[in-house]
Every structure is written in C-alpha cells, then in structure tokens.
N, C-alpha and C. Protein backbone atom coordinates (compact mmCIF):
# COMPACT_ATOMS: atom_id res chain seq x y z
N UNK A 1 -87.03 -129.13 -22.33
CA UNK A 1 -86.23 -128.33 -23.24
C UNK A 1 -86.89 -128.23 -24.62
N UNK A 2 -87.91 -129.02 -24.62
CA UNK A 2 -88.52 -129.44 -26.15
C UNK A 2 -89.15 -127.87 -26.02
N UNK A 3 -89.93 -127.71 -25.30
CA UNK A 3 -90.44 -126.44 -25.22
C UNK A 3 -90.08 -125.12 -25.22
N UNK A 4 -88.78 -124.94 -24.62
CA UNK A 4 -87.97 -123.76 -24.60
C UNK A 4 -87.79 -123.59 -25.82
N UNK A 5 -87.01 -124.25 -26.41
CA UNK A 5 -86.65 -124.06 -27.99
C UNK A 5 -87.85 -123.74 -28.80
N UNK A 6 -88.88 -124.38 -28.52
CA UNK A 6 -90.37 -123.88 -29.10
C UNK A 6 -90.78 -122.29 -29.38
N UNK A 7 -90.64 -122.21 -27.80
CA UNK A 7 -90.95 -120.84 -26.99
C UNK A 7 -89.98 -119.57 -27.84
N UNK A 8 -88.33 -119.94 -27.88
CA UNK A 8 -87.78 -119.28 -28.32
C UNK A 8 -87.92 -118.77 -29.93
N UNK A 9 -88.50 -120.10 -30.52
CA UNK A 9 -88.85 -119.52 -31.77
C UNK A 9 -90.08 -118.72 -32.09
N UNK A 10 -90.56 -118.57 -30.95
CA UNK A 10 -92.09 -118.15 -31.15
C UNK A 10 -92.75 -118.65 -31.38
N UNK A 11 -93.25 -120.53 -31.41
CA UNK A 11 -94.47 -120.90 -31.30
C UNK A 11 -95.39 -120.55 -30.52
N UNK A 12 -96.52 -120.95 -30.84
CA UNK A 12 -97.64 -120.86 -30.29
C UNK A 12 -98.02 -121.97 -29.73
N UNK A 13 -97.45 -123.27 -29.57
CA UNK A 13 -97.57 -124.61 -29.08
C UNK A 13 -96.81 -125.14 -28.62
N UNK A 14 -97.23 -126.18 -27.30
CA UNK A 14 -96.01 -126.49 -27.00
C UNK A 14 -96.34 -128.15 -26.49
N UNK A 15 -95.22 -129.14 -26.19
CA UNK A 15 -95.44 -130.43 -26.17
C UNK A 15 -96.37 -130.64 -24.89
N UNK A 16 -97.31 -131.55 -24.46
CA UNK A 16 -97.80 -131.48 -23.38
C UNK A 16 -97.36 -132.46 -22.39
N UNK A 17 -97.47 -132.88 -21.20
CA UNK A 17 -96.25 -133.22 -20.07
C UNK A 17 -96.60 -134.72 -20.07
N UNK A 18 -95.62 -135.44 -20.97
CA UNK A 18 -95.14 -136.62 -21.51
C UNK A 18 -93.85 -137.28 -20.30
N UNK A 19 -93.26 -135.97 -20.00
CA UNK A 19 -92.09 -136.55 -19.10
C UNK A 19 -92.64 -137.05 -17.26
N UNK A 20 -93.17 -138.08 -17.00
CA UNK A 20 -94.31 -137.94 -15.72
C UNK A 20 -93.18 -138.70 -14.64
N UNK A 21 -93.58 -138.48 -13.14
CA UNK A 21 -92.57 -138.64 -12.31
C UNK A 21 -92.93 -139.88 -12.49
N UNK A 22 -92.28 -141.30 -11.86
CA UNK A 22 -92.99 -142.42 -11.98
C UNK A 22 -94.39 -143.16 -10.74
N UNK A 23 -93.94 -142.00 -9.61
CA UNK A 23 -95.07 -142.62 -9.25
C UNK A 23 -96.65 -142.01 -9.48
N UNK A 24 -97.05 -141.30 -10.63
CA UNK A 24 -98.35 -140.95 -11.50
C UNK A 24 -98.87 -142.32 -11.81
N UNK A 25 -97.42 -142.78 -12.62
CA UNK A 25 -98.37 -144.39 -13.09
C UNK A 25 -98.65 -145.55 -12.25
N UNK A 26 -98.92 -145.65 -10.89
CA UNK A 26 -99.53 -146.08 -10.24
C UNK A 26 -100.81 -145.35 -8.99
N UNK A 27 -101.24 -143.99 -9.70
CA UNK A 27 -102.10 -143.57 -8.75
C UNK A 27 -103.65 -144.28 -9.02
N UNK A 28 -103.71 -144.92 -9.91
CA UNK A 28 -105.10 -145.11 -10.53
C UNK A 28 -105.98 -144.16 -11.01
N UNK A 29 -107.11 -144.34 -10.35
CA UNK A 29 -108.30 -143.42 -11.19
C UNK A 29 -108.36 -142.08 -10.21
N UNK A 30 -107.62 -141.69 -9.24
CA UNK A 30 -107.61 -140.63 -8.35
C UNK A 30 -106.80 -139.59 -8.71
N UNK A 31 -106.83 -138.80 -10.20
CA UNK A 31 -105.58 -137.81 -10.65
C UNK A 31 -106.81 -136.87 -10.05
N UNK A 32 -105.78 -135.81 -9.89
CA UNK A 32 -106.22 -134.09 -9.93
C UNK A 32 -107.08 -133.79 -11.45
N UNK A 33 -108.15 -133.65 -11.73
CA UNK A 33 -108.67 -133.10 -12.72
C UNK A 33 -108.00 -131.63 -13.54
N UNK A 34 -107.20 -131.28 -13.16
CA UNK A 34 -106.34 -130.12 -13.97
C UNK A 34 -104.87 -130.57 -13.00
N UNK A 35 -104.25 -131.37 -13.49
CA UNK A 35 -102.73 -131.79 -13.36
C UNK A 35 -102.07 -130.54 -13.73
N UNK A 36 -101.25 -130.58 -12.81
CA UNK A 36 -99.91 -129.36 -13.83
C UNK A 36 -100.72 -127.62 -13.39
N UNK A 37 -101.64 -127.30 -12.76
CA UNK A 37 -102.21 -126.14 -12.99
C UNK A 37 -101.99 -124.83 -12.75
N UNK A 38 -101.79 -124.08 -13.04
CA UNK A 38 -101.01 -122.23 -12.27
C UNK A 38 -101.83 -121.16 -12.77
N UNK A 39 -102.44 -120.66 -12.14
CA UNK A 39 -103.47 -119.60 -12.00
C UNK A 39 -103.63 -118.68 -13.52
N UNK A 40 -102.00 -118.32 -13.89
CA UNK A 40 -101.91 -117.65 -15.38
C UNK A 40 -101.96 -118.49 -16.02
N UNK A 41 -100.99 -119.17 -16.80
CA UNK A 41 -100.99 -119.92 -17.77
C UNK A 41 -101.36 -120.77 -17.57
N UNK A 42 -101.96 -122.10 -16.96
CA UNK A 42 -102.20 -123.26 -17.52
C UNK A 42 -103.44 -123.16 -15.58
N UNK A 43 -104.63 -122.08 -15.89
CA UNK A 43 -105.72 -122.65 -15.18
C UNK A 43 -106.57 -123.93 -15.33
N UNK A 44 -106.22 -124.68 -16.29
CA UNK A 44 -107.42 -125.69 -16.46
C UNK A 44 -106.49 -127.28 -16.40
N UNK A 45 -105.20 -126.83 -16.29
CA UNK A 45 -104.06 -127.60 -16.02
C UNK A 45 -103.57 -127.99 -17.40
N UNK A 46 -102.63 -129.05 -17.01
CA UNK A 46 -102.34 -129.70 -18.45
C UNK A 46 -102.37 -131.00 -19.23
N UNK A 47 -102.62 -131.43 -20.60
CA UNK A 47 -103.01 -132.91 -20.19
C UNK A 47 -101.24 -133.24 -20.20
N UNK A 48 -101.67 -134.61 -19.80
CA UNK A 48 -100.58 -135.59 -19.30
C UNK A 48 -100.57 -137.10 -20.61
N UNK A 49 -99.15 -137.41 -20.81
CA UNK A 49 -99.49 -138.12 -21.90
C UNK A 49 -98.25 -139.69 -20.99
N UNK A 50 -99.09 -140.33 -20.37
CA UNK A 50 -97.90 -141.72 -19.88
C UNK A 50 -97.07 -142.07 -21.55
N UNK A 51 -96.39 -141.38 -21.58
CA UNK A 51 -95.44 -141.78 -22.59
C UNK A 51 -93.86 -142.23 -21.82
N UNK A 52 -93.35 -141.36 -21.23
CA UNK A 52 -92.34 -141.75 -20.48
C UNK A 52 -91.62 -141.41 -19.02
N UNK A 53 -91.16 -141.59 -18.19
CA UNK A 53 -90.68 -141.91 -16.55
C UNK A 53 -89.80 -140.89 -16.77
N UNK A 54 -89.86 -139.92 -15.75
CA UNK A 54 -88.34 -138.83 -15.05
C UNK A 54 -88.43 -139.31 -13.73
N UNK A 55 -87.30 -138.85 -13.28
CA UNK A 55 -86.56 -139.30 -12.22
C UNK A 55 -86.99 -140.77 -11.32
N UNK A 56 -85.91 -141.91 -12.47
CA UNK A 56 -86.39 -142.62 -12.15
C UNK A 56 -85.54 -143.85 -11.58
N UNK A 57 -84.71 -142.96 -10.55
CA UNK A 57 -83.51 -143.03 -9.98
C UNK A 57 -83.44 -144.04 -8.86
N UNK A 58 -85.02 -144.73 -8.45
CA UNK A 58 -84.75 -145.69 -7.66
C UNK A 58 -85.10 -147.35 -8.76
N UNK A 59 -83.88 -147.43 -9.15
CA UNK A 59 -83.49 -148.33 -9.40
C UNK A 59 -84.74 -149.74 -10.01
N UNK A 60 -85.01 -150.35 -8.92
CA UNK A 60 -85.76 -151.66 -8.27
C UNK A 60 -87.05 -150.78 -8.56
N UNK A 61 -87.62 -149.93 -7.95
CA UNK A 61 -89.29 -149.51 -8.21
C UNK A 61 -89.42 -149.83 -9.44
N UNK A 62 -88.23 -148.38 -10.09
CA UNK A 62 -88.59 -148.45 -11.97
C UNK A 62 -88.81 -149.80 -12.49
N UNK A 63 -87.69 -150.77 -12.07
CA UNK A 63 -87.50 -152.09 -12.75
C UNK A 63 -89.12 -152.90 -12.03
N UNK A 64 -89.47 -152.99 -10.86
CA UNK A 64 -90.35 -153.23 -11.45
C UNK A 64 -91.87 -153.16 -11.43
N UNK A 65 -91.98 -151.78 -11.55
CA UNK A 65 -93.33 -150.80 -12.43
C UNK A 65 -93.34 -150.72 -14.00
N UNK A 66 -91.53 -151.16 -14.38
CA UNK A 66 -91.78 -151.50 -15.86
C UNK A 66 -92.02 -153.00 -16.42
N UNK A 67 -91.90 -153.73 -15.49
CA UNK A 67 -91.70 -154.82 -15.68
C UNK A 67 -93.40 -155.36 -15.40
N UNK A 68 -94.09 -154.69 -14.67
CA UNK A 68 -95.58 -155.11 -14.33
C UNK A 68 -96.37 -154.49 -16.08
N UNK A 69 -95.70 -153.32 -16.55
CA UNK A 69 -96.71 -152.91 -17.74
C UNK A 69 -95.77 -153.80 -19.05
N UNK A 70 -94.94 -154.33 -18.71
CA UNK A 70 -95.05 -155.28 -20.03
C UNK A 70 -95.64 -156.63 -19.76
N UNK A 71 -95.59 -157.65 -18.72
CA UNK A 71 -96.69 -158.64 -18.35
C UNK A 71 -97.83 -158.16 -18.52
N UNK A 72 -98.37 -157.08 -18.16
CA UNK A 72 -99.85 -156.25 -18.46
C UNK A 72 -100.16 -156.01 -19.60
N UNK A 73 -99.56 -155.66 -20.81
CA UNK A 73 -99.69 -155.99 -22.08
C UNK A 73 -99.81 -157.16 -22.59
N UNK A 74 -99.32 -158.03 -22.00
CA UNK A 74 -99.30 -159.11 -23.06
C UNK A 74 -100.41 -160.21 -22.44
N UNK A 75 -101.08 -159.77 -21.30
CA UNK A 75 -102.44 -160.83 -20.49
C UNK A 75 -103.44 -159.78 -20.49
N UNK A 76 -103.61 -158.91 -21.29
CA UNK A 76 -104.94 -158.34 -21.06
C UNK A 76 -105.89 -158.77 -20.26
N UNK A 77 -105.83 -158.30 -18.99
CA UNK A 77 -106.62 -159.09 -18.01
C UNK A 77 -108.46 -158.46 -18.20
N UNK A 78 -109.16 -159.39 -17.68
CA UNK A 78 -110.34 -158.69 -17.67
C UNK A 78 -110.43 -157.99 -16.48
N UNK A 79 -111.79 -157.42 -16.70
CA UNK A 79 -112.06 -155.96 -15.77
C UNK A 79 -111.84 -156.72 -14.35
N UNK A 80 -111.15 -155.01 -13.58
CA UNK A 80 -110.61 -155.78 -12.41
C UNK A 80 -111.88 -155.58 -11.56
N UNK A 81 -111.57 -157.03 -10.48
CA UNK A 81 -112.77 -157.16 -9.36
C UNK A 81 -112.64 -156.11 -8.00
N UNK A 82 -111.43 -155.33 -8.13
CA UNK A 82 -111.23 -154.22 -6.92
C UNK A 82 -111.97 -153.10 -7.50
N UNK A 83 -112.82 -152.79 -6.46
CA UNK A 83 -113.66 -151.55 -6.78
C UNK A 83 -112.76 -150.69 -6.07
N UNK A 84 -113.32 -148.97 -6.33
CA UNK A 84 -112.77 -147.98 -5.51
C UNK A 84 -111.89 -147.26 -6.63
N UNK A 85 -111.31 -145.88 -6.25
CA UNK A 85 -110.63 -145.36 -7.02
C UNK A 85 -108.81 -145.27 -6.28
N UNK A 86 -109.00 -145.78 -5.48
CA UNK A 86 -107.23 -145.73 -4.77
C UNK A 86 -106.78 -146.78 -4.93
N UNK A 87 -105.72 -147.02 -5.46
CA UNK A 87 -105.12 -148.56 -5.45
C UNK A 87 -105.19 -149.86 -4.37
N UNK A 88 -105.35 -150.71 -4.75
CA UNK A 88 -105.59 -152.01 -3.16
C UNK A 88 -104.30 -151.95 -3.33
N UNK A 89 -103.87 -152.22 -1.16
CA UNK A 89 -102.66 -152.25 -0.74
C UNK A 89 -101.77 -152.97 -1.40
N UNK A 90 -101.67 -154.12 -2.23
CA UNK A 90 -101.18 -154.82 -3.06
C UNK A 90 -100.25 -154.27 -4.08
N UNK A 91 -100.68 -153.07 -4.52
CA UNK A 91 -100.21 -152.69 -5.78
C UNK A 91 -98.96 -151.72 -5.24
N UNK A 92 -98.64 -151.57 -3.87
CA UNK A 92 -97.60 -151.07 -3.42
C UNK A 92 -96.51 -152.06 -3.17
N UNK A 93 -95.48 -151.64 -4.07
CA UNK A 93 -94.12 -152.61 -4.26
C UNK A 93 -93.80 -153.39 -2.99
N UNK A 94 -93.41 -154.74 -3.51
CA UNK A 94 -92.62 -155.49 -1.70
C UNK A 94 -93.94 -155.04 -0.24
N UNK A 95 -94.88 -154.86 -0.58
CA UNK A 95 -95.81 -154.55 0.61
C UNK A 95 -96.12 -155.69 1.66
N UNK A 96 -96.94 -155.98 2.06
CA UNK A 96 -96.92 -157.64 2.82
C UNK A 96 -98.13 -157.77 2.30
N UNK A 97 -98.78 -156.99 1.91
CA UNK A 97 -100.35 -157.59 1.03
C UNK A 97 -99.91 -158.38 -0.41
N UNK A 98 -98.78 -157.52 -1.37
CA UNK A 98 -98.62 -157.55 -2.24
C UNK A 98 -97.44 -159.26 -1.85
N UNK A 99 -96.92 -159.57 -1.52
CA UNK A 99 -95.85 -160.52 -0.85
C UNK A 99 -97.09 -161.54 -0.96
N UNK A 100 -98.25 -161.26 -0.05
CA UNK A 100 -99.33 -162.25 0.36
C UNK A 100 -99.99 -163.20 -0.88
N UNK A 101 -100.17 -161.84 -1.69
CA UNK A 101 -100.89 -162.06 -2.90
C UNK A 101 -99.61 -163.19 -3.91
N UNK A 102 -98.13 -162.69 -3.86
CA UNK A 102 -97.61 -163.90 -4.30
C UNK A 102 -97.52 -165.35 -4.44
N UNK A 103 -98.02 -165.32 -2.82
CA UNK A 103 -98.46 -166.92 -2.92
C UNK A 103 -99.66 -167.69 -3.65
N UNK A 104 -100.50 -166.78 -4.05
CA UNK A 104 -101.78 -167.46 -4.69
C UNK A 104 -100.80 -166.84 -6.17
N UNK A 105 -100.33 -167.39 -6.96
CA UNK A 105 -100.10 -167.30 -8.44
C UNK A 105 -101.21 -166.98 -9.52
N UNK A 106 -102.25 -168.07 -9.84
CA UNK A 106 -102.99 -167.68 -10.23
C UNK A 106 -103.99 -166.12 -10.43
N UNK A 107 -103.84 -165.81 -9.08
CA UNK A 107 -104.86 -164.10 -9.16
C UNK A 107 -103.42 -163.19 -9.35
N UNK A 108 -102.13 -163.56 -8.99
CA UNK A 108 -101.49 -162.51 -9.01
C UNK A 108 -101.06 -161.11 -10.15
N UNK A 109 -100.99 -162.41 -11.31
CA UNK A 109 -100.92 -161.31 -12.40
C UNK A 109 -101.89 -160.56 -12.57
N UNK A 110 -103.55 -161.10 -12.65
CA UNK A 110 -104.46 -160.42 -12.90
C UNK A 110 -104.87 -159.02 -11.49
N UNK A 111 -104.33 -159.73 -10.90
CA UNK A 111 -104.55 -158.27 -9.76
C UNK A 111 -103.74 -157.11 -9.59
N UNK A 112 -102.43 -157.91 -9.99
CA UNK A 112 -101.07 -156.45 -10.15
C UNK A 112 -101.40 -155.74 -11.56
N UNK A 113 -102.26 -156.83 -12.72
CA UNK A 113 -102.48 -155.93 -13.42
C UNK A 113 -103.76 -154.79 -13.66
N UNK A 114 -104.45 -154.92 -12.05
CA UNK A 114 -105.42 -153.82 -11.77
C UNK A 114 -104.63 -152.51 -11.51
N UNK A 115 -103.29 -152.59 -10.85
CA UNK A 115 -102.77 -152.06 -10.27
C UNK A 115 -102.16 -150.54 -11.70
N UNK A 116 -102.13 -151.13 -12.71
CA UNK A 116 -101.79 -150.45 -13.40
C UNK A 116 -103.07 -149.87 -14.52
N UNK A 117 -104.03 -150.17 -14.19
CA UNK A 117 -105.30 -148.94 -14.98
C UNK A 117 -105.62 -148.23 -14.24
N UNK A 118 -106.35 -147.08 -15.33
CA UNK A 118 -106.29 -147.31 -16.87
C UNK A 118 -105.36 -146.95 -17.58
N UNK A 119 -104.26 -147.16 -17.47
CA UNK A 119 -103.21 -146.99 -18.41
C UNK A 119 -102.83 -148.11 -19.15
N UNK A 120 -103.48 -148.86 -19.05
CA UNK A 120 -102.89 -150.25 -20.09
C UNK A 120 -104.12 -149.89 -21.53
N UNK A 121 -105.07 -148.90 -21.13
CA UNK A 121 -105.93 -148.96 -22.78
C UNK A 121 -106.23 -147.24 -22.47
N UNK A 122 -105.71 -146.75 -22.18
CA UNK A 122 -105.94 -145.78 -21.89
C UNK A 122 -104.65 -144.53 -21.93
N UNK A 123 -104.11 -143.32 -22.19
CA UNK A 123 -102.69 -142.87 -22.09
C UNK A 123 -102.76 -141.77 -21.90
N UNK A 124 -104.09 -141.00 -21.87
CA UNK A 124 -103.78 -139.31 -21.61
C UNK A 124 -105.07 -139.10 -20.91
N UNK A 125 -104.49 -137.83 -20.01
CA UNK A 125 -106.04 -137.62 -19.18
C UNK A 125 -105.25 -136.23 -19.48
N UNK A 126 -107.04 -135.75 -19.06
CA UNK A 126 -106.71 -134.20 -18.83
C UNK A 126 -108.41 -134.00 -18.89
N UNK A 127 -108.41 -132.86 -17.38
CA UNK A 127 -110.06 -132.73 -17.38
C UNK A 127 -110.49 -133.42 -16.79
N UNK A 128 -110.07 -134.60 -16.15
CA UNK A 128 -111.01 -135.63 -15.71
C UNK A 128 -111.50 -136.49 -16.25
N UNK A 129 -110.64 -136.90 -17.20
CA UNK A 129 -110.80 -137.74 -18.33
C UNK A 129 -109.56 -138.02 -18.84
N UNK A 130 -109.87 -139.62 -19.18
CA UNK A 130 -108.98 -140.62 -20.15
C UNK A 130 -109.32 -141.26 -21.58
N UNK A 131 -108.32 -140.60 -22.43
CA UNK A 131 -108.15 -140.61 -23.65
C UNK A 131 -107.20 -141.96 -24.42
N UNK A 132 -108.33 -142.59 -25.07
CA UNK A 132 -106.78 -143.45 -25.89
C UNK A 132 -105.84 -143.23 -26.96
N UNK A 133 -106.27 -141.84 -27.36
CA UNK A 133 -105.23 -141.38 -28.43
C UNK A 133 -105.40 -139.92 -28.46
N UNK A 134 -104.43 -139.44 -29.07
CA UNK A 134 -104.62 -137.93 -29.28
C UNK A 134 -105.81 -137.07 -29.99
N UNK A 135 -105.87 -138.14 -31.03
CA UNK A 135 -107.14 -137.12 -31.64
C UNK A 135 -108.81 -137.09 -30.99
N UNK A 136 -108.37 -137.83 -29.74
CA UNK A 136 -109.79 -137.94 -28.81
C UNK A 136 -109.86 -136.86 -28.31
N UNK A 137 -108.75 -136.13 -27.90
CA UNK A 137 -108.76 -134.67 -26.71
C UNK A 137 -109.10 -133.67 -27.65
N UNK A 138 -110.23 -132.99 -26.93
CA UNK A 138 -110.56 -132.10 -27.19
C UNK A 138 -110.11 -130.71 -27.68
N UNK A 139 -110.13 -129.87 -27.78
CA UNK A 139 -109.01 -128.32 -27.88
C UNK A 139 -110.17 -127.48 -26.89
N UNK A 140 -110.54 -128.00 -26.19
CA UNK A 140 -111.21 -127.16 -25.11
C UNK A 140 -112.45 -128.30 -24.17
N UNK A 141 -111.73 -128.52 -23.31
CA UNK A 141 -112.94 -129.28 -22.49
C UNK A 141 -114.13 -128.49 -21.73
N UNK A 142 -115.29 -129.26 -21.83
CA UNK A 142 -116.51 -128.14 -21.17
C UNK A 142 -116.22 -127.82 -19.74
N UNK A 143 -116.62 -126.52 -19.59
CA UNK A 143 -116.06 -126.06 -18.15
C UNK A 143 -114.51 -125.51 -17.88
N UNK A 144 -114.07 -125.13 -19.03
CA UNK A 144 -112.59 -124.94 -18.89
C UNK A 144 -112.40 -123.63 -19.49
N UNK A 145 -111.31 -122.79 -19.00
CA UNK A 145 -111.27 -121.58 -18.97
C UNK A 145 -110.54 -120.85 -20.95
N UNK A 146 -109.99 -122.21 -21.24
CA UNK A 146 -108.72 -122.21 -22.17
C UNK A 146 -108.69 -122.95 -23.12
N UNK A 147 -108.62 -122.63 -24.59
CA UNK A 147 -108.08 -124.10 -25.36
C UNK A 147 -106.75 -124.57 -24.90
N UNK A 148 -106.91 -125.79 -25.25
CA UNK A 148 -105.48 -126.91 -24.92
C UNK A 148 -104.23 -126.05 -25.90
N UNK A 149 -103.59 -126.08 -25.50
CA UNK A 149 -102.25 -125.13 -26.28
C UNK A 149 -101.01 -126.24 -27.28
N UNK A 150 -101.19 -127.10 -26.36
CA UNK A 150 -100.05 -128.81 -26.28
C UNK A 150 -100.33 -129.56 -27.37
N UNK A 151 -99.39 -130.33 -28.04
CA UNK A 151 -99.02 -131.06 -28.92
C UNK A 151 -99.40 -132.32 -28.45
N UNK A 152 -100.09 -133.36 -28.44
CA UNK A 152 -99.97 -134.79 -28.49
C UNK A 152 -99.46 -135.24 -29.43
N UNK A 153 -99.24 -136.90 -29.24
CA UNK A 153 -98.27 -137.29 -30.16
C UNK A 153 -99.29 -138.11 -30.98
C-alpha cells in the first residue's frame, strides 16, 4: 500500500520489496538473479530488502526462523564449513538431519547458523548480488535493461 499511495501522488519512486514471504530467508545463496521480474515494468526484477516476514501464518516455522536469526546475531559464527549453494538438509525445520544435529550441541548453533546466510551480514540482493546497506546498490546494475526505480531504507 506504501506504493499505491506513492503511485497515486505521482511519484516517480517506489519502496522496493521489503515485505518477503518467509520462506526467501532460508533459500541461501540460490535466489533468482532478477526476483520479482515482469517483462514491462520491472525486466531486471526487483531488489529485495530482508527487512520483514508476510504471511507468516504458520505459527512454529515463524517462531522458529526468528528465533534462529536472533541466536545468529549474537554468535557470529565463523565461515560455514557446508559448501554448495542449497541449504544442508539440516536447516529444514524438525527434519531428522536437523533433530540429528541436536544431539551434538556444540556444532549445532554454528551450523543452523549457516542455515541463515548471507543474511546475517548481508540484507539486499538484487542482480545477483548481496548488499550490506543501501547506499551499496547501484541505480543500474551492468547488464540490466533499467535504473533501479525503489527506495531502500
């Protein structure tokens, strides 16, 4: 709605897609390089800013996918030892890998908190690329049809 009202006044800008379903923040390093994309308006897609969760109506996931990025803040783990760009089976809620991994305590935090980069130093992609703040993104990435139109925060 932030945008409509934008739109209606006649801006020329509009917020960029801050509102993300919740399961984005566990895909890892495997996004679509133009998220959000439609042939007219937004060919090069749009960036994405993990600022905050829509529909996030199952209860227990939300509680705890939010509950893994505040332990993940506060143990800055070092770089994780899972290579690959798809999440290890682990990082899927109640899984029997992730259950497995409970019993060793020690690796657990540091491995659930693989589960959540790069978004623990990291908050906007767009392009194929991750940004740690707004004034990193570009107003036109190379190879792209469009300047960025969107507001970061």
């Amino acid at each position: 709605m932030l945008n409509v009202g934008l739109w209606r006044d006649g801006a020329t800008k509009e917020w960029c897609k801050f509102d993300l379903e919740w399961a984005l923040f566990k895909e890892r390093w495997q996004l679509d390089p133009k998220p959000m994309q439609d042939s007219k308006w937004y060919p090069d897609g749009v960036p994405i800013v993990y600022l905050s969760m829509h529909n996030t109506k199952q209860f227990e996931v939300t509680d705890w996918l939010l509950s893994w990025f505040a332990r993940c803040h506060s143990f800055k783990p070092p770089k994780c030892p899972t290579p690959g760009k798809a999440p290890p089976p682990h990082c899927q809620e109640d899984s029997s890998a992730e259950r497995r991994l409970r019993r060793r305590p020690h690796e657990y935090v540091q491995d659930m908190c693989c589960c959540m980069e790069p978004r623990l130093n990291k908050w906007i992609y767009w392009g194929g690329k991750w940004f740690d703040n707004g004034e990193d993104v570009p107003g036109k990435m190379p190879g792209m049809q469009k300047n960025r139109t969107c507001t970061l925060p």
